[in-house]
N, C-alpha and C. Protein backbone atom coordinates (compact mmCIF):
# COMPACT_ATOMS: atom_id res chain seq x y z
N UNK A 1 91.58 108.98 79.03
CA UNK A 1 91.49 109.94 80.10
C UNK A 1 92.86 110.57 80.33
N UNK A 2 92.61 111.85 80.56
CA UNK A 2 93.95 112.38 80.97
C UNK A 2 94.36 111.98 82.22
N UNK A 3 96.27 112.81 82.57
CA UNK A 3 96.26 112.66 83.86
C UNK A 3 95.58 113.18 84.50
N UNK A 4 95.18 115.04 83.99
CA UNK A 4 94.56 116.12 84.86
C UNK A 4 93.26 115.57 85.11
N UNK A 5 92.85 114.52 84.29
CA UNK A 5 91.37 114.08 84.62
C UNK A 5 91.03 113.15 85.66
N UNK A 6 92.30 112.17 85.79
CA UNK A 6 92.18 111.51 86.79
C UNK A 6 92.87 111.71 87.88
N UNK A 7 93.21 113.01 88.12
CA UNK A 7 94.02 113.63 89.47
C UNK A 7 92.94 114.07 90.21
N UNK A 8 92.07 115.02 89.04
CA UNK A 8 90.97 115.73 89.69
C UNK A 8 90.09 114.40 90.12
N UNK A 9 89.55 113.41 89.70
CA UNK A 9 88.66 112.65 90.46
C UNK A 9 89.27 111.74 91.49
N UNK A 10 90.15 111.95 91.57
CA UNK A 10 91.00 110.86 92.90
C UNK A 10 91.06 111.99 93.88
N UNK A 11 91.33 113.29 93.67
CA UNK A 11 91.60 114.39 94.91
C UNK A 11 90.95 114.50 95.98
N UNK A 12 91.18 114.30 97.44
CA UNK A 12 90.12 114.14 98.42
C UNK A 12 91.14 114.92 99.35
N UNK A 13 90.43 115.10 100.85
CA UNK A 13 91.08 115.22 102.38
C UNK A 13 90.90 114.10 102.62
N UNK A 14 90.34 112.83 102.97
CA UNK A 14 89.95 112.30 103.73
C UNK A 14 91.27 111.18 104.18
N UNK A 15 92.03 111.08 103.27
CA UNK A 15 93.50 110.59 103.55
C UNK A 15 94.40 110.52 104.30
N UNK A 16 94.86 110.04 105.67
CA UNK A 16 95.31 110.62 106.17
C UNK A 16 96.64 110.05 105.75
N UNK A 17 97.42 111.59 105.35
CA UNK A 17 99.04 110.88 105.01
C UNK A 17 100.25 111.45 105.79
N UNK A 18 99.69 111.35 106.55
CA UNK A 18 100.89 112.12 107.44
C UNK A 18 102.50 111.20 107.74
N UNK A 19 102.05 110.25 106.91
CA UNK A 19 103.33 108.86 106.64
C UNK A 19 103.56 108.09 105.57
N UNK A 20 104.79 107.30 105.16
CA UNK A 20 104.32 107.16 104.19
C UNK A 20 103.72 106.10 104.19
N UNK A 21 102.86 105.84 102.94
CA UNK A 21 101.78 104.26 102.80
C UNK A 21 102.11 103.35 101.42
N UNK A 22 101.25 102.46 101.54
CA UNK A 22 101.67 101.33 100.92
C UNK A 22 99.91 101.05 100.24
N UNK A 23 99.98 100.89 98.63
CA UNK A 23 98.50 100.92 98.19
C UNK A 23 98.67 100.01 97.27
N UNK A 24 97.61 99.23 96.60
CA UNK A 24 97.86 99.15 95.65
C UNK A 24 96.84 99.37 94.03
N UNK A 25 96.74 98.92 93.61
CA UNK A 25 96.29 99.60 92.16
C UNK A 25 96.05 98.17 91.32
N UNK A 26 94.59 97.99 91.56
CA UNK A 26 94.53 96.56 90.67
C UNK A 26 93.46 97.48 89.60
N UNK A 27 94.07 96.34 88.48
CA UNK A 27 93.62 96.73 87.28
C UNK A 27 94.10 98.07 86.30
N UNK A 28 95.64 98.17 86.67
CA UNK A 28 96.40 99.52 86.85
C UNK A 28 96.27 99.92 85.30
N UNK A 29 96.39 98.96 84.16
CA UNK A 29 96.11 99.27 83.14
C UNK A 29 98.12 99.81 82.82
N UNK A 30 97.96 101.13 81.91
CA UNK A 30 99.34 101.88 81.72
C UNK A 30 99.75 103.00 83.10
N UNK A 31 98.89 102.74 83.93
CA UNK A 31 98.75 103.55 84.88
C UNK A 31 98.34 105.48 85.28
N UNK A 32 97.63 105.30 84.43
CA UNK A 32 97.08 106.53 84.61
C UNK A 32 96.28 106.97 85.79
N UNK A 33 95.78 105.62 86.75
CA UNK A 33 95.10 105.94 87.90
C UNK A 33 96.10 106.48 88.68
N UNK A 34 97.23 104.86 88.51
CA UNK A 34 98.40 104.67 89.42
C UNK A 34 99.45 106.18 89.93
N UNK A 35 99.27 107.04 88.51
CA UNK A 35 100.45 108.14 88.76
C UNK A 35 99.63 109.37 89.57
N UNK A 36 98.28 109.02 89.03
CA UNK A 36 97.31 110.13 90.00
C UNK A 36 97.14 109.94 91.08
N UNK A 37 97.28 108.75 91.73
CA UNK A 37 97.04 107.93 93.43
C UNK A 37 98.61 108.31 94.00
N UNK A 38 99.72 108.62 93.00
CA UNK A 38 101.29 108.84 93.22
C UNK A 38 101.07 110.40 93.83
N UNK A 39 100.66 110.94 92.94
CA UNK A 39 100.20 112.24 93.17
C UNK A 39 99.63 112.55 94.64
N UNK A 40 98.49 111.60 95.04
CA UNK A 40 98.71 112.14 96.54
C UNK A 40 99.03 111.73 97.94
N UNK A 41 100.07 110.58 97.04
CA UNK A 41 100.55 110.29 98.85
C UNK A 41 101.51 110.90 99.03
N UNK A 42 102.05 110.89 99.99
CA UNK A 42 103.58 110.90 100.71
C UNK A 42 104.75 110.79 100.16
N UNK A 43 105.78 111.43 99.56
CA UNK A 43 106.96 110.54 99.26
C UNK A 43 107.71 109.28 100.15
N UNK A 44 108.21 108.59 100.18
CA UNK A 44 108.28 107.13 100.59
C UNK A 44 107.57 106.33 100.78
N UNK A 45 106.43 106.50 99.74
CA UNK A 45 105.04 105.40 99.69
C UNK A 45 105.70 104.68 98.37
N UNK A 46 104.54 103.34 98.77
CA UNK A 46 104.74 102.35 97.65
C UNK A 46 103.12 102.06 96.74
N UNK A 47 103.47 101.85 95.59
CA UNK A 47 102.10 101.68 94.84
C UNK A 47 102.68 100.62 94.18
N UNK A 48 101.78 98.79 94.54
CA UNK A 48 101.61 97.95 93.72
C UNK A 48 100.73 97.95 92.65
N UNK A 49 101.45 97.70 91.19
CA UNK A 49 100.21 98.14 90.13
C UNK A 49 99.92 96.98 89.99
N UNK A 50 99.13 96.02 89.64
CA UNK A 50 98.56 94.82 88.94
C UNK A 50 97.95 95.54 87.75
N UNK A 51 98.15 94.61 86.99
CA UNK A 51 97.25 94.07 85.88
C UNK A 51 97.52 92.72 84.85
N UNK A 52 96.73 92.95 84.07
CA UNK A 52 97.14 91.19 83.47
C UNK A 52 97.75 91.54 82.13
N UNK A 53 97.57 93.37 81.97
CA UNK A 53 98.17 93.68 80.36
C UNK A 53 99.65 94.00 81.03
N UNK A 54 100.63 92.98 80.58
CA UNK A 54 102.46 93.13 80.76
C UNK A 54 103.02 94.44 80.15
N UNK A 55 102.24 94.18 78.50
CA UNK A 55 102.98 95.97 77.66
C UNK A 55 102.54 97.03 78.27
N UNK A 56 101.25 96.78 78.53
CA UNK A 56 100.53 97.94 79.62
C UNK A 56 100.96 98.09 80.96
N UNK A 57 101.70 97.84 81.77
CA UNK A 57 102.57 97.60 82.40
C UNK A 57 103.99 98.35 82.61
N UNK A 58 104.12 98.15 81.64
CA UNK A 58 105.87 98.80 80.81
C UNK A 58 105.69 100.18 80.91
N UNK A 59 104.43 100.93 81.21
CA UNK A 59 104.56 102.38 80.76
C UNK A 59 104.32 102.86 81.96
N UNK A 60 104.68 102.33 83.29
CA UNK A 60 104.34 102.62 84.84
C UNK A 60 105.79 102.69 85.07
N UNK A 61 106.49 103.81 85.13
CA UNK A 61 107.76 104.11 85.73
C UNK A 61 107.75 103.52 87.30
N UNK A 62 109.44 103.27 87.28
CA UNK A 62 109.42 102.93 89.12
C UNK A 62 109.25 104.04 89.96
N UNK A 63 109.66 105.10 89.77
CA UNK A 63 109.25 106.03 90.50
C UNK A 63 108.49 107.44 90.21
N UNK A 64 107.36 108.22 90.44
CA UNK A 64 106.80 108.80 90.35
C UNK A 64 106.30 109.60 91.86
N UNK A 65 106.71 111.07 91.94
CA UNK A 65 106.64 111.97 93.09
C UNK A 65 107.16 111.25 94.25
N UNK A 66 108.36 110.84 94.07
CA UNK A 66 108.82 110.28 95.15
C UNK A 66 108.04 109.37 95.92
N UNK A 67 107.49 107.74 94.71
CA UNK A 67 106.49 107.21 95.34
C UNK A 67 107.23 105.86 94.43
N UNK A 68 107.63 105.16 95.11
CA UNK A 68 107.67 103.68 94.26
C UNK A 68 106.15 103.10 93.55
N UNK A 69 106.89 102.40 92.59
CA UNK A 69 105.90 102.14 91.97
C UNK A 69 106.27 100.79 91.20
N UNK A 70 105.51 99.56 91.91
CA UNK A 70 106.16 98.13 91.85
C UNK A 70 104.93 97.78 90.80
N UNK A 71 105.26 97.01 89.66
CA UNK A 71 104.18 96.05 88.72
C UNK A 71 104.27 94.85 88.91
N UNK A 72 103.27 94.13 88.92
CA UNK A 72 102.71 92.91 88.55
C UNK A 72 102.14 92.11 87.86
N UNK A 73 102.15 91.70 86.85
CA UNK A 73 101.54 90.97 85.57
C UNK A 73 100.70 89.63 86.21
N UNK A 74 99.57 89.73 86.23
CA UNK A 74 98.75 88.86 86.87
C UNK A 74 97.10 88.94 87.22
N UNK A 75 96.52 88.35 87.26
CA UNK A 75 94.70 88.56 86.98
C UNK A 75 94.51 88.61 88.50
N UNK A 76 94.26 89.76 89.36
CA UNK A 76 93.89 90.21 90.63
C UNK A 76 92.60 89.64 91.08
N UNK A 77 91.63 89.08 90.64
CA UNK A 77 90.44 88.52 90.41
C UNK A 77 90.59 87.04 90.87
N UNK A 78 91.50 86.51 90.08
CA UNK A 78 92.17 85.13 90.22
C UNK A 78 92.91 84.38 91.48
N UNK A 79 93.60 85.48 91.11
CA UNK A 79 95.23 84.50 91.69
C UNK A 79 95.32 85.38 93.17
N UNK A 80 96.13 84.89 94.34
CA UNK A 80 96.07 85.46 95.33
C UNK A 80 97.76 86.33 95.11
N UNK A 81 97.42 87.43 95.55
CA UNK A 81 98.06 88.87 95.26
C UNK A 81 99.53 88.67 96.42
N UNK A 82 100.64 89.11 96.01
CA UNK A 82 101.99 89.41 96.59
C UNK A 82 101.64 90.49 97.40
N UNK A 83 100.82 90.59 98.49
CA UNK A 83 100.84 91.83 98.47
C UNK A 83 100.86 92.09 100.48
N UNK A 84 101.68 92.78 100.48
CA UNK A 84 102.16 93.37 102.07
C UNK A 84 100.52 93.82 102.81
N UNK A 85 100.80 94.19 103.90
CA UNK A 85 99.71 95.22 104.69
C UNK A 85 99.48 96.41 103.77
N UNK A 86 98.06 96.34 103.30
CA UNK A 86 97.92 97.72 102.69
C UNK A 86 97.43 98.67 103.41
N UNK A 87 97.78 100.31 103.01
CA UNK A 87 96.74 101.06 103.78
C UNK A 87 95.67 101.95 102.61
N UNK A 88 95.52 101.22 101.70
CA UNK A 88 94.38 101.57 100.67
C UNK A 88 94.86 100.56 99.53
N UNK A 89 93.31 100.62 98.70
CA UNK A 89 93.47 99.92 97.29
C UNK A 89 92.87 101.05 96.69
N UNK A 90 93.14 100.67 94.84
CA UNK A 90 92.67 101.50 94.07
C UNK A 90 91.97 100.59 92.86
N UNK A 91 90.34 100.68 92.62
CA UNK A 91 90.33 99.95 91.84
C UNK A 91 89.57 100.83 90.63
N UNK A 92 90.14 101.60 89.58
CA UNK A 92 89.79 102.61 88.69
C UNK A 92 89.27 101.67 87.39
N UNK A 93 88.14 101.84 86.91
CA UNK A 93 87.33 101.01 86.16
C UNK A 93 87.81 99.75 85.74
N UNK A 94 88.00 98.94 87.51
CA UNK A 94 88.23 97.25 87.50
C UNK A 94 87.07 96.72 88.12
N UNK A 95 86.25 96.73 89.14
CA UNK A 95 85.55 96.43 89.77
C UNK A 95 84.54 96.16 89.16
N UNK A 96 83.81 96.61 87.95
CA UNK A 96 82.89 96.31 87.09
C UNK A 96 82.93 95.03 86.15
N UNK A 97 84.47 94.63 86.29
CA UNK A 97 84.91 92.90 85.70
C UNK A 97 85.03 92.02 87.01
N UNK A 98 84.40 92.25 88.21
CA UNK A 98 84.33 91.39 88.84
C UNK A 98 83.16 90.77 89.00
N UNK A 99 83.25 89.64 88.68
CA UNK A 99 81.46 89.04 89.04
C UNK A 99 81.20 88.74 90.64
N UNK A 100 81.13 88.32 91.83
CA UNK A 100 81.50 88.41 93.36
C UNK A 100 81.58 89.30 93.74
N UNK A 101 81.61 91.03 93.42
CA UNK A 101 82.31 92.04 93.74
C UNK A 101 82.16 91.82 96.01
N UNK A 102 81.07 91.36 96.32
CA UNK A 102 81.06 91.27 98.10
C UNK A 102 82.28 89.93 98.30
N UNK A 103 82.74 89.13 97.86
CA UNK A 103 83.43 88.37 98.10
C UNK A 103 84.97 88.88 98.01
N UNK A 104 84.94 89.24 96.52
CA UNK A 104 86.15 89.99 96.04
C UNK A 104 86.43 91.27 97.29
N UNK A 105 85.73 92.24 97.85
CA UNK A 105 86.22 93.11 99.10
C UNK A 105 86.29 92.28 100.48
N UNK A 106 86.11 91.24 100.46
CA UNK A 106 85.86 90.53 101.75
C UNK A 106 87.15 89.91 101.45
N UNK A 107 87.53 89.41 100.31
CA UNK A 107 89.13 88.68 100.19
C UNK A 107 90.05 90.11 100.40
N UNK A 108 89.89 91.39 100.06
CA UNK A 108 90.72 92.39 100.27
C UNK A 108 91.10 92.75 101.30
N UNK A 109 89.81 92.27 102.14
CA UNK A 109 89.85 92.79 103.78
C UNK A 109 91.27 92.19 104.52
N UNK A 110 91.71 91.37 104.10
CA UNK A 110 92.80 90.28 104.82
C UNK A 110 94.23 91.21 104.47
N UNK A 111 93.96 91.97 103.32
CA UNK A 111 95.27 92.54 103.05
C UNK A 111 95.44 94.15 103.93
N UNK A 112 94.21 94.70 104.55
CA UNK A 112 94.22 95.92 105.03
C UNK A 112 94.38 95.95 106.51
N UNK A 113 95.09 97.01 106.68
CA UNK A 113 95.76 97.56 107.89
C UNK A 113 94.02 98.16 108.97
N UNK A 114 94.53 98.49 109.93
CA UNK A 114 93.51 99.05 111.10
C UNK A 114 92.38 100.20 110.67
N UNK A 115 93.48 100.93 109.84
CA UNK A 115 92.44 102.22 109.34
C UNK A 115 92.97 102.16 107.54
N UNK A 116 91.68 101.86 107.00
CA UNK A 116 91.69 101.51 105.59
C UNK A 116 91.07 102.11 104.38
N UNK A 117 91.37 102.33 103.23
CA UNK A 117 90.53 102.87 102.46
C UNK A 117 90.55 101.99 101.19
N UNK A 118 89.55 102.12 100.50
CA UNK A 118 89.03 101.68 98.91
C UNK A 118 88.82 102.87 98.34
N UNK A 119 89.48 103.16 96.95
CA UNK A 119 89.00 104.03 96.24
C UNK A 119 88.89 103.71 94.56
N UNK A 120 87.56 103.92 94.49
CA UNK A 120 86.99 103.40 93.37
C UNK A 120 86.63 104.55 92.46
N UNK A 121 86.66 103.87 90.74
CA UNK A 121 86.41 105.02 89.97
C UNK A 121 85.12 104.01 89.17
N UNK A 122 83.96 104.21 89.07
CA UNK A 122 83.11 103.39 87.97
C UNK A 122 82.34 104.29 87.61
N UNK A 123 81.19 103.36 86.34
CA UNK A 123 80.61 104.30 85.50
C UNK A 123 79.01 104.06 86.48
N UNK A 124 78.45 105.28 86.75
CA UNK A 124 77.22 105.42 87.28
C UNK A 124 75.85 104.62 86.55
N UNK A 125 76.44 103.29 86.36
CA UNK A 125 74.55 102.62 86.00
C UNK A 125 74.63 101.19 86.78
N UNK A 126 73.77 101.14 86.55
CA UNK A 126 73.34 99.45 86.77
C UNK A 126 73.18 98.47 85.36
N UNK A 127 73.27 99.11 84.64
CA UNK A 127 73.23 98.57 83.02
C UNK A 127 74.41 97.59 82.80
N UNK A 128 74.31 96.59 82.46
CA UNK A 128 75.57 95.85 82.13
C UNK A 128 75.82 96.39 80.12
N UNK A 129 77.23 96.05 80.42
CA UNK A 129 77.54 96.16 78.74
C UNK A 129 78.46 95.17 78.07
N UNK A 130 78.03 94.27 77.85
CA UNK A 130 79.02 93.01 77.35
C UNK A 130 80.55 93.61 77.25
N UNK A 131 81.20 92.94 77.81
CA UNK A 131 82.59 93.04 77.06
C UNK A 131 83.41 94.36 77.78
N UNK A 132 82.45 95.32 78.36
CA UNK A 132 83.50 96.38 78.76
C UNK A 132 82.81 96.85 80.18
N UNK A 133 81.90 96.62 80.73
CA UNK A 133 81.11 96.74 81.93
C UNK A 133 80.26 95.17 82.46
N UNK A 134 80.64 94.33 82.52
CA UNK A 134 80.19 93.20 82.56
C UNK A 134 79.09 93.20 83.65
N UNK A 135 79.44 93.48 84.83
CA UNK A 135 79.27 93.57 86.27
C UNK A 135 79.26 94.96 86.71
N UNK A 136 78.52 95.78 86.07
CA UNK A 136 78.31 97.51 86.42
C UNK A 136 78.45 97.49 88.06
N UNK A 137 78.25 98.67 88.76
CA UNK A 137 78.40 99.09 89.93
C UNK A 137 78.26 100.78 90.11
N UNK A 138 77.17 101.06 89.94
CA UNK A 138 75.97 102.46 90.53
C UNK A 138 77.11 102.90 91.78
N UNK A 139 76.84 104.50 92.00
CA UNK A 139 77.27 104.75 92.86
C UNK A 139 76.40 104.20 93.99
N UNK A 140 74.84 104.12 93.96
CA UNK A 140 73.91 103.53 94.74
C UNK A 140 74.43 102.23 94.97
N UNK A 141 75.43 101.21 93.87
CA UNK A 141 75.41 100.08 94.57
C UNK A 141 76.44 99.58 95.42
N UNK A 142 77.35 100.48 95.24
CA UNK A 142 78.80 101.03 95.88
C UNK A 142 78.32 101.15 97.62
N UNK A 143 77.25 102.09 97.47
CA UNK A 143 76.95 102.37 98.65
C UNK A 143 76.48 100.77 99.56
N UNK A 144 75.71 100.38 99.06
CA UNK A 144 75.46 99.14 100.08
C UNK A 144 76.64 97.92 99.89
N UNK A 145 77.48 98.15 98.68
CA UNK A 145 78.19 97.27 98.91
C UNK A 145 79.26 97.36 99.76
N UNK A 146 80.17 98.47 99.97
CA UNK A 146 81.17 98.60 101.13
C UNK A 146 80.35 98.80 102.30
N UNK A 147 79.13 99.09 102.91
CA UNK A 147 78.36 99.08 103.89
C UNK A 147 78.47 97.33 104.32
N UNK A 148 78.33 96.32 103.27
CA UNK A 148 78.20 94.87 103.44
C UNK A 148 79.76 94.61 103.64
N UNK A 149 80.76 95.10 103.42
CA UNK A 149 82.16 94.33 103.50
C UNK A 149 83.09 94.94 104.75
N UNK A 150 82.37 96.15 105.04
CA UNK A 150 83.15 96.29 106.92
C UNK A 150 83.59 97.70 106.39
N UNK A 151 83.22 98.53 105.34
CA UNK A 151 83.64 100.11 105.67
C UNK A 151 82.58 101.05 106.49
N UNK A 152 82.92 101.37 107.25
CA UNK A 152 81.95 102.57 107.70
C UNK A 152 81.55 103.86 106.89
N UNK A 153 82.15 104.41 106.51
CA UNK A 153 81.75 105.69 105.42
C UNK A 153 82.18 105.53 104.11
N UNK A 154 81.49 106.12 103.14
CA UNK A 154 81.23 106.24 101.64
C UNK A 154 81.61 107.94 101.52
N UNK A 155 82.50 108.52 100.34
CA UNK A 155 82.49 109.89 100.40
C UNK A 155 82.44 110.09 98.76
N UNK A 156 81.41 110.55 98.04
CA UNK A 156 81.35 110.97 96.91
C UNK A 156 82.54 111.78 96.78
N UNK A 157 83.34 111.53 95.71
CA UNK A 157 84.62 112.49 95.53
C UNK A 157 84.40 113.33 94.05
N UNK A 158 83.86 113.18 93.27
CA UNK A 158 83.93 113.93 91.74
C UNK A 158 82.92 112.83 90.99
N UNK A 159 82.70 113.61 89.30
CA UNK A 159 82.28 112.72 88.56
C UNK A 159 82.33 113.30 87.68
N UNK A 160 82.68 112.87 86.05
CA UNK A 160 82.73 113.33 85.39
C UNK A 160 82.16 112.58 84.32
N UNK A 161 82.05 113.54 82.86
CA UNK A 161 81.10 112.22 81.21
C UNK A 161 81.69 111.69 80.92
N UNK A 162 81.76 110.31 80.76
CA UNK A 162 82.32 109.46 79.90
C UNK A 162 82.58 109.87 78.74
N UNK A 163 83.31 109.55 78.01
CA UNK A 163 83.43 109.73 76.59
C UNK A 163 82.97 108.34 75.93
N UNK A 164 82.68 107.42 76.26
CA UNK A 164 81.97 106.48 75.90
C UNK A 164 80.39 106.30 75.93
N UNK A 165 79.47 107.42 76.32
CA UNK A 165 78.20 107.57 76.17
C UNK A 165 77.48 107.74 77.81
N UNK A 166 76.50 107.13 77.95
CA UNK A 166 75.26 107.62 78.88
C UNK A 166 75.95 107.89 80.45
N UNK A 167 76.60 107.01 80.69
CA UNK A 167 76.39 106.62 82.11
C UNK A 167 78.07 108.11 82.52
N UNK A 168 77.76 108.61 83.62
CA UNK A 168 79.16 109.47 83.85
C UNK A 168 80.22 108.03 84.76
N UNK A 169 81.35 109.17 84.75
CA UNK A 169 82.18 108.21 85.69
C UNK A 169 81.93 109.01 86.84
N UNK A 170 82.12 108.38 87.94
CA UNK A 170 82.35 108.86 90.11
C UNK A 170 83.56 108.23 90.06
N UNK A 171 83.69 108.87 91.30
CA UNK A 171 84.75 108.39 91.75
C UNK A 171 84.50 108.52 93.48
N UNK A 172 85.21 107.78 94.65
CA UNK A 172 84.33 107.48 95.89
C UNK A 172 85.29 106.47 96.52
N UNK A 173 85.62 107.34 97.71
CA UNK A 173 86.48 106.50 98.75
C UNK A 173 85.54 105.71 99.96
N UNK A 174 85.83 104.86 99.93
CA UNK A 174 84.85 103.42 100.93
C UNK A 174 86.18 103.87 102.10
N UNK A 175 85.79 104.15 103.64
CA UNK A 175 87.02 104.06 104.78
C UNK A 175 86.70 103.20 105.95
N UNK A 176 87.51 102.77 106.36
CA UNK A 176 87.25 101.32 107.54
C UNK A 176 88.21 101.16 108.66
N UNK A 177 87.52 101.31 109.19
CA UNK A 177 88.37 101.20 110.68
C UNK A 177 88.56 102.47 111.57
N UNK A 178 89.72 102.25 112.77
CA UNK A 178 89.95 103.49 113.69
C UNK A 178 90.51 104.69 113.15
N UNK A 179 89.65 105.48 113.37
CA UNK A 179 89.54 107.52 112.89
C UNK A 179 89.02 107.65 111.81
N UNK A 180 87.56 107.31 111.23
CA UNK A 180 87.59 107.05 109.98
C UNK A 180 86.67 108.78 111.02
C-alpha cells in the first residue's frame, strides 16, 4: 500500500486536534499506517509504534510532520504495553490476528483518556484465511464490537480493493467518551 493510499483512508474530521496527542500504532509493521496517522495530528504529538517485526521497525523515523515517533519491538496481543494515557489507537490490518478481539478493546480501555478514539483499517468479510486473516472483522462486526467495549459512535471513513483478492479494505473510527 502506498502512503497516498493510506492517508486517504485514515483522513477524517472527527478528530479533535486542537492539541497535541499521544496515539499509538499497534501492529505498526514499517509504518506506513504510522506516517499517515503522523500526517494528521498536531505537531507535538507522539506516536507509539509496536510491532514484533524489529527490521520492520527500523524504517519508522523518529520524527515525521513534527510528530514523534517512538518504536517498540514486542507482541501487543501478549505482553502489557509501555504505554502513557492515550488519546487514540491505531490498529491497521492487526486486529484480524487477535483471537479475543472484545477482551483485547476492553484491556485498551485502561490506556484511554476521557474522550477517545480507535481507528481501524480491516478487510470487509467474515471469512477467515489461515495465516493472514485468522480472526477476520466485517465492517458489520466492527460495528457491534466497539458498541460492546464502551464506544458510542462508529464512522465509516473510506474503503478501498485489496490487492490481495475478494474482500475490500475500510477503514472506521470507533469514539468514546465526552464530545464524541
Amino acid at each position: 500500500m502506498t502512503a497516498e493510499q493510506a492517508s486517504s483512508l485514515l483522513q477524517n474530521t472527527y478528530i479533535k486536534t486542537g492539541r497535541s496527542m499521544v496515539w499509538a500504532d499497534l501492529g505498526a509493521g514499517s509504518g506506513t499506517f504510522t506516517l499517515a496517522l503522523a500526517g494528521l495530528l498536531p505537531p507535538g504529538s507522539t506516536i507509539y509504534a509496536i510491532d514484533t517485526n524489529k527490521a520492520a521497525l527500523k524504517a519508522i523515523p523518529a520524527f515525521h510532520n513534527q510528530v514523534k515517533l517512538e518504536t517498540y519491538a514486542m507482541d501487543f496481543t501478549r505482553e502489557e504495553l509501555p504505554l502513557p494515557k492515550l488519546d487514540g489507537f491505531l490498529m491497521a490490518n492487526a486486529l484480524h490476528y487477535v483471537s479475543d478481539q472484545v477482551a483485547f478493546l476492553e484491556k485498551m480501555n485502561k490506556y484511554l483518556g476521557d474522550l477517545s478514539y480507535f481507528l481501524a483499517v480491516e478487510y470487509d468479510t467474515d471469512q477467515p484465511i489461515p495465516t493472514w486473516v485468522p480472526y477476520p472483522v466485517s465492517y458489520h462486526a466492527l460495528t457491534n464490537l466497539v458498541k460492546r467495549t464502551g464506544y458510542q459512535t462508529l464512522h465509516k471513513l473510506g474503503e478501498q480493493t485489496s490487492i490481495y483478492g475478494r474482500a475490500k479494505l475500510y477503514s472506521a473510527l470507533a469514539v468514546r467518551g465526552q464530545g464524541h
